[in-house]
C-alpha atoms as a PDB file:
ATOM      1  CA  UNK A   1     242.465 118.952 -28.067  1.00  0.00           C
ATOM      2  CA  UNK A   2     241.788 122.062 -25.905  1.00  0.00           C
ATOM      3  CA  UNK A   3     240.806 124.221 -28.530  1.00  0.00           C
ATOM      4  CA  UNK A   4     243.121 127.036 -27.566  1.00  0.00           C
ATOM      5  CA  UNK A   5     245.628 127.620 -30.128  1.00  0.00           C
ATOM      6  CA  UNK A   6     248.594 128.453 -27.889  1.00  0.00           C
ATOM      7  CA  UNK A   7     250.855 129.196 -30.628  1.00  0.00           C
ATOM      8  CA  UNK A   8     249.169 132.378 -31.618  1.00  0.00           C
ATOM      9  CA  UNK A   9     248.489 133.117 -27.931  1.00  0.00           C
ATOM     10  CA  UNK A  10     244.477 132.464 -29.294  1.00  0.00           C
ATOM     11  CA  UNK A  11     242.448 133.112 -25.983  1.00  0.00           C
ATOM     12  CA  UNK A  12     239.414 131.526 -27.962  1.00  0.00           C
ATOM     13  CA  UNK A  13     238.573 127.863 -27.188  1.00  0.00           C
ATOM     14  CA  UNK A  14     236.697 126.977 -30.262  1.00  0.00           C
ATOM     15  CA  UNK A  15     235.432 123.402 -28.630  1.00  0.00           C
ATOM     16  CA  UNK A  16     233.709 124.986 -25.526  1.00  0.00           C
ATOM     17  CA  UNK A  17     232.984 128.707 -27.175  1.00  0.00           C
ATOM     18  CA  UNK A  18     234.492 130.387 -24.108  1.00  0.00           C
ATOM     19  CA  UNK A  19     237.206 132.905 -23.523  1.00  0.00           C
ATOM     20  CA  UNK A  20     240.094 131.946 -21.501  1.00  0.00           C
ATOM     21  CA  UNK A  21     242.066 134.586 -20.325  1.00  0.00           C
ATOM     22  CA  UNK A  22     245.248 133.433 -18.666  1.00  0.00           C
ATOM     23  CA  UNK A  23     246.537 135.404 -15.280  1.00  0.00           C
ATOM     24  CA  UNK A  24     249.002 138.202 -16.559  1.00  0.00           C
ATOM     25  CA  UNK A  25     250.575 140.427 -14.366  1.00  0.00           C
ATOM     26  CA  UNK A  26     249.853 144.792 -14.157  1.00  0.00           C
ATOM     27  CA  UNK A  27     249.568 147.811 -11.565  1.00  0.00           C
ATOM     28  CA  UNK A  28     247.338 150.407 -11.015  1.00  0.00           C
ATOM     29  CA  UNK A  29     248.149 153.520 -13.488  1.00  0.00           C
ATOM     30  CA  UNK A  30     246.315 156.670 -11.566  1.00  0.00           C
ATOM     31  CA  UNK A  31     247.189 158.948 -14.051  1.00  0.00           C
ATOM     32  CA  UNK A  32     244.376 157.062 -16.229  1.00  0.00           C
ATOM     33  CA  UNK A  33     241.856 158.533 -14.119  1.00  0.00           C
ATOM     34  CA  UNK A  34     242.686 162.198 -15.235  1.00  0.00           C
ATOM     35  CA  UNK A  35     241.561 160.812 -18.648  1.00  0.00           C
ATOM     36  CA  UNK A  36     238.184 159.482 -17.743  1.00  0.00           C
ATOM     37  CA  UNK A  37     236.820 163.027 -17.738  1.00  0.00           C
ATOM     38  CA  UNK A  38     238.375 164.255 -21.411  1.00  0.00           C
ATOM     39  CA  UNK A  39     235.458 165.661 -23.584  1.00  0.00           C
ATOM     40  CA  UNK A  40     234.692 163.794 -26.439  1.00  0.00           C
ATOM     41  CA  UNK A  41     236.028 165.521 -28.955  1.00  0.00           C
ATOM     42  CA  UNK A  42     239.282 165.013 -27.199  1.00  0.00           C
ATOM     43  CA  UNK A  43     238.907 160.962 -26.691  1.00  0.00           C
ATOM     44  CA  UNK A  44     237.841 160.832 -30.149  1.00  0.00           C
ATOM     45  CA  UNK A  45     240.525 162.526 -31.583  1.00  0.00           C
ATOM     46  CA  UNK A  46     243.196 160.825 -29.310  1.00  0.00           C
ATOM     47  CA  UNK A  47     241.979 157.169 -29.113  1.00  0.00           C
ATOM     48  CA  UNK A  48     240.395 156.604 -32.698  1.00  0.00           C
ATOM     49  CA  UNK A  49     241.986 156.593 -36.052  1.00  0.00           C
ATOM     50  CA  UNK A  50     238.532 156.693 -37.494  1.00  0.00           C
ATOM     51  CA  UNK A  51     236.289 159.160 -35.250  1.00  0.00           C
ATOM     52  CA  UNK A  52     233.307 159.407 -37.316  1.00  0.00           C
ATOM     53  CA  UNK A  53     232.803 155.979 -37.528  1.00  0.00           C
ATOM     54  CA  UNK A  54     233.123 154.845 -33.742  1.00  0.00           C
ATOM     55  CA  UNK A  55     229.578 153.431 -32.522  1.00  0.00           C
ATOM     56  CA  UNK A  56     227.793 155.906 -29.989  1.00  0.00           C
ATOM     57  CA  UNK A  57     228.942 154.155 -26.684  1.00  0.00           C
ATOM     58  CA  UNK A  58     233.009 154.655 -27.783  1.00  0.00           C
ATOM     59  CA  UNK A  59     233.720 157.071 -25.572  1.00  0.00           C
ATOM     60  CA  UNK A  60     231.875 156.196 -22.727  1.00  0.00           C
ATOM     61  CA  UNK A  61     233.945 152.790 -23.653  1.00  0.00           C
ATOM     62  CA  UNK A  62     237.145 154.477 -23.641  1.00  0.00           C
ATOM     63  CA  UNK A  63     236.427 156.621 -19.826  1.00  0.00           C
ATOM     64  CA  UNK A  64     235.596 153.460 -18.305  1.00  0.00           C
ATOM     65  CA  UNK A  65     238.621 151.972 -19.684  1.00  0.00           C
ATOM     66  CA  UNK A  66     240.858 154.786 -18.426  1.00  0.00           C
ATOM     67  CA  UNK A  67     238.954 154.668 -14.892  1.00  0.00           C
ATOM     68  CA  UNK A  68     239.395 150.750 -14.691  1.00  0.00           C
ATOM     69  CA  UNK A  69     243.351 151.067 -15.264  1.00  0.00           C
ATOM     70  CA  UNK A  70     243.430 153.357 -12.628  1.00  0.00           C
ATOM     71  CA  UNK A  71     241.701 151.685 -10.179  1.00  0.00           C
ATOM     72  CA  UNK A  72     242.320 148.237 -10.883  1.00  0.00           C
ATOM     73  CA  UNK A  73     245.475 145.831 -11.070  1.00  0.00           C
ATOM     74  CA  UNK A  74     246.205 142.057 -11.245  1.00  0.00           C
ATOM     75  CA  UNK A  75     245.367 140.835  -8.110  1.00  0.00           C
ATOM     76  CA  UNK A  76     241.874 142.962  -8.034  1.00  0.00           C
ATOM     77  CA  UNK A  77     240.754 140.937 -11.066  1.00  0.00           C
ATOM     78  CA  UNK A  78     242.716 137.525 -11.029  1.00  0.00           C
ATOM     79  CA  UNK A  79     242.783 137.208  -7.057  1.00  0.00           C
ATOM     80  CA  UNK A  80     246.020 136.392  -5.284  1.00  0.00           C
ATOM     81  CA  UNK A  81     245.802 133.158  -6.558  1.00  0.00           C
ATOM     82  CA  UNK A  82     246.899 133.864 -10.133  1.00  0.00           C
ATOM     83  CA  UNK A  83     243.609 132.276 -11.630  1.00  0.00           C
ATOM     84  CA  UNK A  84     242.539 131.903 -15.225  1.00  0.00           C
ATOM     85  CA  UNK A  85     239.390 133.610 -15.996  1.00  0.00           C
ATOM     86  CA  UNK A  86     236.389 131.597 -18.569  1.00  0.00           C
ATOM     87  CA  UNK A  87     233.367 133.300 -19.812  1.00  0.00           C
ATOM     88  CA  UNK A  88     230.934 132.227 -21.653  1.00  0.00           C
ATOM     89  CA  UNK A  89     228.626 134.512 -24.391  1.00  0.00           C
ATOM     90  CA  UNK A  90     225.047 134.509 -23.257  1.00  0.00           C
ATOM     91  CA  UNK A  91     222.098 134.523 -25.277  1.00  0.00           C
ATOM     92  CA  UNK A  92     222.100 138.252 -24.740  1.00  0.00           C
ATOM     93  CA  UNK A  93     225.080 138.739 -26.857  1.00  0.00           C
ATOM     94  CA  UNK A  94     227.375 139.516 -22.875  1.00  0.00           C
ATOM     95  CA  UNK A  95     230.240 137.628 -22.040  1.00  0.00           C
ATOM     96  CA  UNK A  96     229.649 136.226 -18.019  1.00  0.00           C
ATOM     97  CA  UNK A  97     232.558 134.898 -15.761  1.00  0.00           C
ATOM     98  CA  UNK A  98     231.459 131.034 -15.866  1.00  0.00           C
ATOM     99  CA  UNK A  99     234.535 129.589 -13.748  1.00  0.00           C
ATOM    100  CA  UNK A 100     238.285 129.925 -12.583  1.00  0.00           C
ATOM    101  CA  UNK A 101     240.714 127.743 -13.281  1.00  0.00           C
END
């Protein structure tokens, strides 16, 4: 068994502990940018149903979110060659690119 439970589209593989995130397909969105530099009172209000109780880092979170749709798309983080990406958790809690498939 793979440990992926494809059914539930699962990206999880519970025998190796990594993260397997199949190529999908998406284009740049520049209008993201524009919301990169939102106060936070305005992210907060916008992108959380619970503002009060989003960890300090949320809406630096959500600005580098916004700035990576708008800069990024498929081929910029899959390559040309439509590759799965694994990672792996290190032992300081940060999930590292281990391999393509």
């Amino acid at each position: 068994s793979s440990g992926i439970n494809a059914e539930y589209g699962n990206i999880f593989n519970t025998v190796l502990e990594t993260i397997e995130i199949p190529f999908f397909d998406f284009e740049k969105e520049p209008g993201w940018g524009q919301a990169a530099h939102l106060p936070d009172h305005v992210i907060l209000k916008n992108c959380s149903t619970s503002p009060h109780c989003e960890p300090p880092t949320f809406c630096q979170d959500m600005r580098n979110m916004f700035t990576f749709r708008a800069t990024k798309d498929s081929s910029t983080i899959f390559g040309e060659s439509k590759r799965t990406l694994v990672y792996y958790l290190d032992s300081n809690g940060k999930w590292v690119l281990q391999c393509t498939l």
